[in-house]
C-alpha atoms as a PDB file:
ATOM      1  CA  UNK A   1     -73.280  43.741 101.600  1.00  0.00           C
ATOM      2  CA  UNK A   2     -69.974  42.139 101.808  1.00  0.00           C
ATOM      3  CA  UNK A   3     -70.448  41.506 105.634  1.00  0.00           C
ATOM      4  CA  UNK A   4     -73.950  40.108 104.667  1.00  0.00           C
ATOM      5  CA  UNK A   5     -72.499  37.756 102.512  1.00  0.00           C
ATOM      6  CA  UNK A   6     -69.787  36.808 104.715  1.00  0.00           C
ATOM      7  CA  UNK A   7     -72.228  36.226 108.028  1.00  0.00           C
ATOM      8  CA  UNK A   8     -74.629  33.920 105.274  1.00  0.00           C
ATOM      9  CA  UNK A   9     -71.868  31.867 104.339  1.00  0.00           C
ATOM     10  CA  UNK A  10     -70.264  31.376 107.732  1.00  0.00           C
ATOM     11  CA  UNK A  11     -73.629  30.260 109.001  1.00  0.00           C
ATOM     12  CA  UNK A  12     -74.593  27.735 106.642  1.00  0.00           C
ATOM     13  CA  UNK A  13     -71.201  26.497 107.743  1.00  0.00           C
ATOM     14  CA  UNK A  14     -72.592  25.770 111.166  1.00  0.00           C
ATOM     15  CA  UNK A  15     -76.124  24.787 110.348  1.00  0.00           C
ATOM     16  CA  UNK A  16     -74.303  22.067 108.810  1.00  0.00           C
ATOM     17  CA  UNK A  17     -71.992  21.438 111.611  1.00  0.00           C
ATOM     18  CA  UNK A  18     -75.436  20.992 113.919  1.00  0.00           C
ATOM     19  CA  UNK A  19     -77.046  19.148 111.574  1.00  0.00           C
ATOM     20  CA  UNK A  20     -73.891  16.797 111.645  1.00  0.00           C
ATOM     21  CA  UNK A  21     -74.223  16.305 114.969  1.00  0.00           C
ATOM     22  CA  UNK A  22     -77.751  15.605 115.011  1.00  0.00           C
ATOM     23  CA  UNK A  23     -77.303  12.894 112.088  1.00  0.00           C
ATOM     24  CA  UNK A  24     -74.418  11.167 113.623  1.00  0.00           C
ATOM     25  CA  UNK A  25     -76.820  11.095 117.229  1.00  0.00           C
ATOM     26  CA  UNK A  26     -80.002   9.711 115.348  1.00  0.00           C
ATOM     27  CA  UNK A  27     -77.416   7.119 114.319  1.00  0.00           C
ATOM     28  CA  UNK A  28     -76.497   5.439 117.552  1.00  0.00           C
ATOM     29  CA  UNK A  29     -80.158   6.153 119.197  1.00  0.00           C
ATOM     30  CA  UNK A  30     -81.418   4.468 115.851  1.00  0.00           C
ATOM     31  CA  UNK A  31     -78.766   1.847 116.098  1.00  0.00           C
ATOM     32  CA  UNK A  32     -79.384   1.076 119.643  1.00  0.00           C
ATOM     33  CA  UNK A  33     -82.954   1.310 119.597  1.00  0.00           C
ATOM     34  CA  UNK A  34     -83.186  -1.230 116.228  1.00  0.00           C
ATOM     35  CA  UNK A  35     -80.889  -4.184 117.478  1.00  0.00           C
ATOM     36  CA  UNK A  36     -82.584  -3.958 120.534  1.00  0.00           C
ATOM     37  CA  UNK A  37     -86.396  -4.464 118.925  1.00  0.00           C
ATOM     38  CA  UNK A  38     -84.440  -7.042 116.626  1.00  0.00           C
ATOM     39  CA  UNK A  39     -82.560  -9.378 119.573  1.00  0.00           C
ATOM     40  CA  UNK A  40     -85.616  -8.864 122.156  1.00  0.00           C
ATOM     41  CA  UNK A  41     -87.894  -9.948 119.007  1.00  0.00           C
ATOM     42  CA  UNK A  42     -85.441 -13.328 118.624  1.00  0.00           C
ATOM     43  CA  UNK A  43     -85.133 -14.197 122.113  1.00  0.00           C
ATOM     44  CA  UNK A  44     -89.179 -14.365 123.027  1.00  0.00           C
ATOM     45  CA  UNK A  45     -89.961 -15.433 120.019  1.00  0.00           C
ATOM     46  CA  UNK A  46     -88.303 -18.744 120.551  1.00  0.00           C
ATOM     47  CA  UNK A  47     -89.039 -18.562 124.065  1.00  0.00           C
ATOM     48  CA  UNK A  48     -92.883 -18.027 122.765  1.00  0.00           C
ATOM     49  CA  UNK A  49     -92.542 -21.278 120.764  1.00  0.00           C
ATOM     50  CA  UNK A  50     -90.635 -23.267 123.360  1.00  0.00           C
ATOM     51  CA  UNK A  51     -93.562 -23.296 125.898  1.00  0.00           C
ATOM     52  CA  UNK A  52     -95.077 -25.730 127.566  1.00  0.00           C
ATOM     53  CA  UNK A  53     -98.823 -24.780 126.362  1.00  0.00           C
ATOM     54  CA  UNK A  54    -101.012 -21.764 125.640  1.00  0.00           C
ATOM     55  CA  UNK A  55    -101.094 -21.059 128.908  1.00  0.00           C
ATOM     56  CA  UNK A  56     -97.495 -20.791 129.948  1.00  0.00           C
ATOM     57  CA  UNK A  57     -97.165 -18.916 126.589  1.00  0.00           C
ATOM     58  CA  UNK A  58     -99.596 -16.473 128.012  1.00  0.00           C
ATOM     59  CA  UNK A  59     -97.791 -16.036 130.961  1.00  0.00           C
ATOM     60  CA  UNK A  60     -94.609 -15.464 129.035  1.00  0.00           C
ATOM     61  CA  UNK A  61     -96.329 -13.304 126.988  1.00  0.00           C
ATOM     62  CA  UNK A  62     -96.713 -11.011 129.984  1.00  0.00           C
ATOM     63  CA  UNK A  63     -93.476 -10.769 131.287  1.00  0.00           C
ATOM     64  CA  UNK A  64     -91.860 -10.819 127.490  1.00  0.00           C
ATOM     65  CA  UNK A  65     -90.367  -7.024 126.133  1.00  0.00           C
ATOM     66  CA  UNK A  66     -89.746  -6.238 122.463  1.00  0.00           C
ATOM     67  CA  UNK A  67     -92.364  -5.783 119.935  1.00  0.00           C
ATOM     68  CA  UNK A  68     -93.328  -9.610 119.776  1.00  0.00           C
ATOM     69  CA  UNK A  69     -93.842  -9.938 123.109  1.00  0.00           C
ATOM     70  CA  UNK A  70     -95.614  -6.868 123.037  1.00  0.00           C
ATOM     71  CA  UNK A  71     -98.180  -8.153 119.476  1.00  0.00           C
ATOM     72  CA  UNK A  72     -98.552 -11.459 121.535  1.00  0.00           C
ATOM     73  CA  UNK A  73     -99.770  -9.778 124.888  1.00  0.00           C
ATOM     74  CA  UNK A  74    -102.146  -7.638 122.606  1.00  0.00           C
ATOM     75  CA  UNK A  75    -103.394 -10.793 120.925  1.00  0.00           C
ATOM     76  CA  UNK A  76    -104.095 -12.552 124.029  1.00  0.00           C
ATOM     77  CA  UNK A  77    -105.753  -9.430 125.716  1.00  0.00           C
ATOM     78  CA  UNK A  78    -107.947  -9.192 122.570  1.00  0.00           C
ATOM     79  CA  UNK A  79    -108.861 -12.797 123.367  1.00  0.00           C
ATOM     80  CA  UNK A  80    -109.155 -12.117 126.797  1.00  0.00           C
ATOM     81  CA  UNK A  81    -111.802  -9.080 126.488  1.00  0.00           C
ATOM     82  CA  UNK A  82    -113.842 -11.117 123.895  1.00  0.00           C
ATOM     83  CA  UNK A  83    -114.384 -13.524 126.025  1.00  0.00           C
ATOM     84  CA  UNK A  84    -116.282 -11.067 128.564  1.00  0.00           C
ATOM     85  CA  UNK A  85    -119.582 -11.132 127.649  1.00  0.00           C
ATOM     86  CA  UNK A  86    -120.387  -7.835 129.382  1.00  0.00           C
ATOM     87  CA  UNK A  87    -119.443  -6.420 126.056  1.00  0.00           C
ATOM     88  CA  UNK A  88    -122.215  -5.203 123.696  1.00  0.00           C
ATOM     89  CA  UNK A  89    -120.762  -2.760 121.824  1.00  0.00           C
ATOM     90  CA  UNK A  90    -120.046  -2.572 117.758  1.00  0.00           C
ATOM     91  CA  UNK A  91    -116.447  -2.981 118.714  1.00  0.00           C
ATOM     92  CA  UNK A  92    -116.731  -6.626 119.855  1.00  0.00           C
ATOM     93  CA  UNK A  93    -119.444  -7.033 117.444  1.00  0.00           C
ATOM     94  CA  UNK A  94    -116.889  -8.882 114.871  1.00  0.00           C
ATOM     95  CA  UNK A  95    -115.789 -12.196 115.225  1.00  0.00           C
ATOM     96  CA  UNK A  96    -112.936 -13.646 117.027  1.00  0.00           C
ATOM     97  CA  UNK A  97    -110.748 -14.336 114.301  1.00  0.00           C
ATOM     98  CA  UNK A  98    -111.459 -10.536 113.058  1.00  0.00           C
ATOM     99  CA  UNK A  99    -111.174  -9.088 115.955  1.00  0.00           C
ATOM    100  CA  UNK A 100    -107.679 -10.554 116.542  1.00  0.00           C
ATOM    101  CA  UNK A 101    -106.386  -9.887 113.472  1.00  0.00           C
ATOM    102  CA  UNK A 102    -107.390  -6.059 113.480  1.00  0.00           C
ATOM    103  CA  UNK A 103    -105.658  -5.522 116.708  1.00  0.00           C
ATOM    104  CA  UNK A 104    -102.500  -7.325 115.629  1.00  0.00           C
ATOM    105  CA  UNK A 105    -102.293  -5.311 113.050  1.00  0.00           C
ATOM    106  CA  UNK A 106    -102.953  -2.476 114.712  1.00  0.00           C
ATOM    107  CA  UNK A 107    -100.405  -3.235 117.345  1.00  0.00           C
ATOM    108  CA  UNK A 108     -98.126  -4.373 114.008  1.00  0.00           C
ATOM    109  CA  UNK A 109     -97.954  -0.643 112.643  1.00  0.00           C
ATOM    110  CA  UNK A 110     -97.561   0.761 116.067  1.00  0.00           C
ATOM    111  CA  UNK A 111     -94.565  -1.084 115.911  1.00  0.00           C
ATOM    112  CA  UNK A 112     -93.508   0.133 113.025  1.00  0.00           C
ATOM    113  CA  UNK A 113     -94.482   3.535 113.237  1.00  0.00           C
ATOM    114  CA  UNK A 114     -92.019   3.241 116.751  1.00  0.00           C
ATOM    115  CA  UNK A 115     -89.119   2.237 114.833  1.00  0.00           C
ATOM    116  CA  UNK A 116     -89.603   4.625 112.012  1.00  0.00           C
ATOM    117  CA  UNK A 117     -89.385   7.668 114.365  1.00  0.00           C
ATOM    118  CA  UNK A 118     -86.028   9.813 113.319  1.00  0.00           C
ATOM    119  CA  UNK A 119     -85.712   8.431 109.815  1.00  0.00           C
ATOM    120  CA  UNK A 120     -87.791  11.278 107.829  1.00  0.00           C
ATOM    121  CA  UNK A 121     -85.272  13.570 109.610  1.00  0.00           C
ATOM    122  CA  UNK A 122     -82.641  11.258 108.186  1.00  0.00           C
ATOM    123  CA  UNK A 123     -83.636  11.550 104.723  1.00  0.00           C
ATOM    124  CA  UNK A 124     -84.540  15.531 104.896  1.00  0.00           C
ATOM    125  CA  UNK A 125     -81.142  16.048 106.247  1.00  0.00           C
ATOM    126  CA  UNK A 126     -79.640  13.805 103.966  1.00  0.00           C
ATOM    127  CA  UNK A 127     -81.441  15.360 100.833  1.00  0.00           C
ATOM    128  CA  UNK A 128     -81.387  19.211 101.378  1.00  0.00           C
ATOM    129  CA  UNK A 129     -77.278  19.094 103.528  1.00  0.00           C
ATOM    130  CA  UNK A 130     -75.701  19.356  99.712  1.00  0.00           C
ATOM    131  CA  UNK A 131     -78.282  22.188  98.864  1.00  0.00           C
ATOM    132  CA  UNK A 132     -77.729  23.821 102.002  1.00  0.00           C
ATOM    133  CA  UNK A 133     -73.655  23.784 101.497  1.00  0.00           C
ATOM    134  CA  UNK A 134     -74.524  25.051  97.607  1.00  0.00           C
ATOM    135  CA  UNK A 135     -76.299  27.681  99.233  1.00  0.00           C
ATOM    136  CA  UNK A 136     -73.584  29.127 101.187  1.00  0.00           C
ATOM    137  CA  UNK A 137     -71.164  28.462  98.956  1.00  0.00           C
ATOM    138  CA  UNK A 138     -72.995  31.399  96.257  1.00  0.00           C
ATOM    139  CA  UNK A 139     -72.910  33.942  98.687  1.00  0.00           C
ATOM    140  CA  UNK A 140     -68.914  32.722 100.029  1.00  0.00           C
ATOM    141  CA  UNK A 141     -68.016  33.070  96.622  1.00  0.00           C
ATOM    142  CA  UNK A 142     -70.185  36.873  95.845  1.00  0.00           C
ATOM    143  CA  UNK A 143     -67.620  38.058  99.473  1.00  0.00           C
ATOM    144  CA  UNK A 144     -64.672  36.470  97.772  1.00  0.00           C
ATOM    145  CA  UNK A 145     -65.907  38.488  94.583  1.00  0.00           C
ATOM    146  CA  UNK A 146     -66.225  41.547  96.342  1.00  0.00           C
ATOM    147  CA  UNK A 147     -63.392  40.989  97.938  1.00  0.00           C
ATOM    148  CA  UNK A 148     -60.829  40.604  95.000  1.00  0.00           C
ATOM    149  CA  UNK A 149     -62.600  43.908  93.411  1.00  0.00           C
ATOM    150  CA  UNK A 150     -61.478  46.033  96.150  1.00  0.00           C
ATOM    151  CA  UNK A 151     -58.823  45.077  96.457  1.00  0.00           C
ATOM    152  CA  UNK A 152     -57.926  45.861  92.904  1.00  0.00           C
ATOM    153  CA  UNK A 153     -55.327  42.502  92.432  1.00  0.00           C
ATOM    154  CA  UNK A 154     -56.853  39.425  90.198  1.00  0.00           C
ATOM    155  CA  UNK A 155     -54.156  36.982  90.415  1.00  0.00           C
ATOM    156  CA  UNK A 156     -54.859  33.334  90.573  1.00  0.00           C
ATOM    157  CA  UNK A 157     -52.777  33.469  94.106  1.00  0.00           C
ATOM    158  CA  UNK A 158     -55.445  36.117  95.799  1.00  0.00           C
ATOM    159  CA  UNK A 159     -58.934  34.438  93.405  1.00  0.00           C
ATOM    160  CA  UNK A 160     -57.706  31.135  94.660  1.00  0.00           C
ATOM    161  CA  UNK A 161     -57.694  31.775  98.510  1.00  0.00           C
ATOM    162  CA  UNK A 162     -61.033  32.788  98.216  1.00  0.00           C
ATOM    163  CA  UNK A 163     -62.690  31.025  95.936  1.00  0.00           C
ATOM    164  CA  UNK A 164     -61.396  28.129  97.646  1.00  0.00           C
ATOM    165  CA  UNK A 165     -63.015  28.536 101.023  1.00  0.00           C
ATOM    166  CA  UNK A 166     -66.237  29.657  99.701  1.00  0.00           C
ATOM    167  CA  UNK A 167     -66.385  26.165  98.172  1.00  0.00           C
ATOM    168  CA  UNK A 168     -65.621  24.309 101.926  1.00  0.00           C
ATOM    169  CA  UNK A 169     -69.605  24.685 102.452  1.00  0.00           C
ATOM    170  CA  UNK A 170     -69.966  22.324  99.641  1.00  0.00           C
ATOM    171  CA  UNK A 171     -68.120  20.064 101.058  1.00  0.00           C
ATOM    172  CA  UNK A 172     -69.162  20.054 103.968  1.00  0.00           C
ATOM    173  CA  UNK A 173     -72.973  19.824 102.782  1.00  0.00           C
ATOM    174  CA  UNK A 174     -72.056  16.521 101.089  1.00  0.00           C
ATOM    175  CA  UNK A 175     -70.156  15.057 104.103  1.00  0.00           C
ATOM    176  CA  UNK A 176     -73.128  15.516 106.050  1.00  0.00           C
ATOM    177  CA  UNK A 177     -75.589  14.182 103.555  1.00  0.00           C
ATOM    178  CA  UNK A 178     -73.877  10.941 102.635  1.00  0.00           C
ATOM    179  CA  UNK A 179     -74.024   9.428 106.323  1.00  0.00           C
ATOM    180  CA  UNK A 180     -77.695  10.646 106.572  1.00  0.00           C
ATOM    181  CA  UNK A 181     -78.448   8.706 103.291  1.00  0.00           C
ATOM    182  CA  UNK A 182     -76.914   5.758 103.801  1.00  0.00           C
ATOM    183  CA  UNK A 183     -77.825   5.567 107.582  1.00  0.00           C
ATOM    184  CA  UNK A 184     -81.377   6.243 106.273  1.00  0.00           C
ATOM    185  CA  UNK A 185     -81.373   3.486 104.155  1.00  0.00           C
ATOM    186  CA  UNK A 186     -79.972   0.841 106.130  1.00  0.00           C
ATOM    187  CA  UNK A 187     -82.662   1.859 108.834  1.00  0.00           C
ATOM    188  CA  UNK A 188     -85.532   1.451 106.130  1.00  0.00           C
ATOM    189  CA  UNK A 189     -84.344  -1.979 105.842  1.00  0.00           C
ATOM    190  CA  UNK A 190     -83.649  -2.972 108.906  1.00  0.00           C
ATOM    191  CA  UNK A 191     -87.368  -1.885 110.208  1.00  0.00           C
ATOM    192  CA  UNK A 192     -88.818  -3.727 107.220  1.00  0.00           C
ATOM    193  CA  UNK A 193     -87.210  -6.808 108.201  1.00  0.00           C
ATOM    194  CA  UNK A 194     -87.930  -6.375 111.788  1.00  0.00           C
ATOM    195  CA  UNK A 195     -91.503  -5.609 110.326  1.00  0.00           C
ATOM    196  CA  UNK A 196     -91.584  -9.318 108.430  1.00  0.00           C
ATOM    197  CA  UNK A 197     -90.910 -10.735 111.397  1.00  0.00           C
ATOM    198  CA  UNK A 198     -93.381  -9.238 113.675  1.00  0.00           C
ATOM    199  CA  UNK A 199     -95.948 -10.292 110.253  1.00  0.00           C
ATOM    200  CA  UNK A 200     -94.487 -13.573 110.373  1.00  0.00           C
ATOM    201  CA  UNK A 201     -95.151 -14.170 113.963  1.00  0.00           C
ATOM    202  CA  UNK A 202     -99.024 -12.736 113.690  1.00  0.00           C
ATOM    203  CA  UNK A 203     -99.661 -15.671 111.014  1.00  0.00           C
ATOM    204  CA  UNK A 204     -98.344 -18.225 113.693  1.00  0.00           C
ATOM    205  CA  UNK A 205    -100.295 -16.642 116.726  1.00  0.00           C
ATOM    206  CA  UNK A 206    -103.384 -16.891 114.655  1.00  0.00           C
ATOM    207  CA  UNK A 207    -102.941 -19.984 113.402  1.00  0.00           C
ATOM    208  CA  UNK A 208    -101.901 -21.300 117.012  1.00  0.00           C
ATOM    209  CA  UNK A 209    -105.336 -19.548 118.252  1.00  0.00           C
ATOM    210  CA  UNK A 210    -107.681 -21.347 115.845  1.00  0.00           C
ATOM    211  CA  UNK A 211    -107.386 -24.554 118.060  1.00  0.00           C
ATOM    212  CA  UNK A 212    -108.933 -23.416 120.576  1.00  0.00           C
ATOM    213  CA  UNK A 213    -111.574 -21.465 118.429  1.00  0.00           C
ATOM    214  CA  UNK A 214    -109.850 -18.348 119.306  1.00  0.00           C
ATOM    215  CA  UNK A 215    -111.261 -18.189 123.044  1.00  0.00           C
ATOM    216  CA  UNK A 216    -108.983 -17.871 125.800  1.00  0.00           C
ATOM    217  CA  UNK A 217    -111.443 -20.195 128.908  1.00  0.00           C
ATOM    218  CA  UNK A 218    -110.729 -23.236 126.411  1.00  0.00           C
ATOM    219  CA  UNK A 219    -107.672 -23.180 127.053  1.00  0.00           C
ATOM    220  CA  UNK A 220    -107.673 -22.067 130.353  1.00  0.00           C
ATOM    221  CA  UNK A 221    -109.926 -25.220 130.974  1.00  0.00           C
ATOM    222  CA  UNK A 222    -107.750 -27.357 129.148  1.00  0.00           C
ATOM    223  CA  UNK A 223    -104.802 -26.579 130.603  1.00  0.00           C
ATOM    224  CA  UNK A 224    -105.780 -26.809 134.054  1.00  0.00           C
ATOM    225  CA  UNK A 225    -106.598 -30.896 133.407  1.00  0.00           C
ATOM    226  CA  UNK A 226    -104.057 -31.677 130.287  1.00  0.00           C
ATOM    227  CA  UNK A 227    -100.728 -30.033 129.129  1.00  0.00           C
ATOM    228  CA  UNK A 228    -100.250 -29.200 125.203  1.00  0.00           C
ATOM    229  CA  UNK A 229     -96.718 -30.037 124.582  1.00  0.00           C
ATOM    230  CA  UNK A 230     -94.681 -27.751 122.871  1.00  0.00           C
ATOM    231  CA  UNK A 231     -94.335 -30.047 120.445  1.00  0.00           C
ATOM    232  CA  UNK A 232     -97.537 -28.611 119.415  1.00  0.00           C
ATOM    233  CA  UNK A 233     -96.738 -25.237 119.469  1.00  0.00           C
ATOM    234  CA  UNK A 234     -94.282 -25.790 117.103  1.00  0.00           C
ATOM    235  CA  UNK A 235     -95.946 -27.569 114.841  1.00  0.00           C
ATOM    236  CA  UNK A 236     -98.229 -24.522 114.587  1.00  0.00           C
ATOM    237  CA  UNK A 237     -95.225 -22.249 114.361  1.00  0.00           C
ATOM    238  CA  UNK A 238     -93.909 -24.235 111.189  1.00  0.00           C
ATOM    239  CA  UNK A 239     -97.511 -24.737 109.751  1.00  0.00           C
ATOM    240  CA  UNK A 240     -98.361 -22.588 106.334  1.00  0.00           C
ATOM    241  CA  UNK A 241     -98.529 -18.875 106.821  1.00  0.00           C
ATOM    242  CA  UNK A 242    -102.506 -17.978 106.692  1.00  0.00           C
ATOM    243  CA  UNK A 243    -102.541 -14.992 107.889  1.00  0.00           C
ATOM    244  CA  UNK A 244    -102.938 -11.660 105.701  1.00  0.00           C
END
């Protein structure tokens, strides 16, 4: 029973350990993969809103990466496909401005749901580590127990040894949660910010759309004889948010 107790203990100790290293490698991926979304997000974004017209935004739209560039090629595909009339089907049966809106959002929470991959393991790791450590701690202690009574000596100098080390799973259960928590909670922020932003820049796409009565030949045709100056496109960009 003793060796039982002893084996328990030891290997909560190194569930711990891997579930250290598993936390501290969700961290940088996480890291990486968040100010990534975030500066990609910035840099078309105002790239989006610097163009000429719609239909240099288009184009920009197409070579664009991050999940803006990504919710304004959707938008304009959406556009695209509803203006081909070949379509009969209940899904194009909506209108334009519905139709757009359902796929940005769509697009929107695949976004989200993208960036929010790894943080439930954050937060399980982060809530059960201490529980874990607690766990193996018990059954360190019961050895160090068993221990002591065989040996037949209950001085604080041979409980202390014991007792001591059976309490290093503790320890080590909370050293692993903290990181996970806090990581987890910075991560929940940061993806609801990103998450504003991609909103933010839905309301401005529609709104941008609506001159052109949310068909994409308009302003194909327009371009192709007139250029909308940017000027314009920023106007939209700063206009009243409008879209839900």
């Amino acid at each position: 029973m003793s060796d039982i107790n002893s084996l328990i203990h030891d290997g909560t100790i190194w569930l711990l350990v891997a579930f250290s290293v598993v936390t501290w490698g969700l961290i940088v991926i996480k890291l990486v993969q968040t100010q990534k979304a975030d500066r990609q997000s910035k840099a078309f974004a105002e790239e989006f809103w610097s163009a000429k017209n719609l239909q240099d935004a288009i184009q920009k739209s197409e070579a664009g990466q991050g999940p803006v560039a990504r919710i304004a090629n959707t938008g304009f595909k959406t556009l695209a496909d509803a203006d081909d009339d070949t379509h009969q089907d209940l899904q194009h049966s909506w209108s334009r401005q519905d139709l757009l809106e359902r796929h940005l959002r769509k697009q929107i929470l695949s976004e989200r749901r993208q960036l929010e991959k790894g943080s439930a393991l954050l937060a399980s790791i982060g809530n059960n580590a201490p529980f874990i450590g607690l766990f193996g701690t018990v059954f360190g202690i019961i050895h160090a127990l068993q221990a002591i009574a065989h040996s037949g000596n209950a001085s604080m100098d041979v409980v202390a040894g014991p007792i001591g080390e059976a309490l290093v799973a503790t320890g080590i259960g909370i050293a692993v949660a903290v990181p996970a928590v806090l990581a987890y909670n910075y991560f929940v922020r940061k993806v609801k910010t990103i998450g504003a932003e991609l909103d933010d820049f839905a309301t401005d796409f529609v709104s941008l759309n609506q001159k052109s009565g949310f068909q994409l030949k308009t302003v194909k045709a327009k371009t192709t004889n007139t250029s909308t100056p940017a000027s314009e496109l920023s106007h939209t960009h700063n206009k009243e948010k409008v879209y839900a």
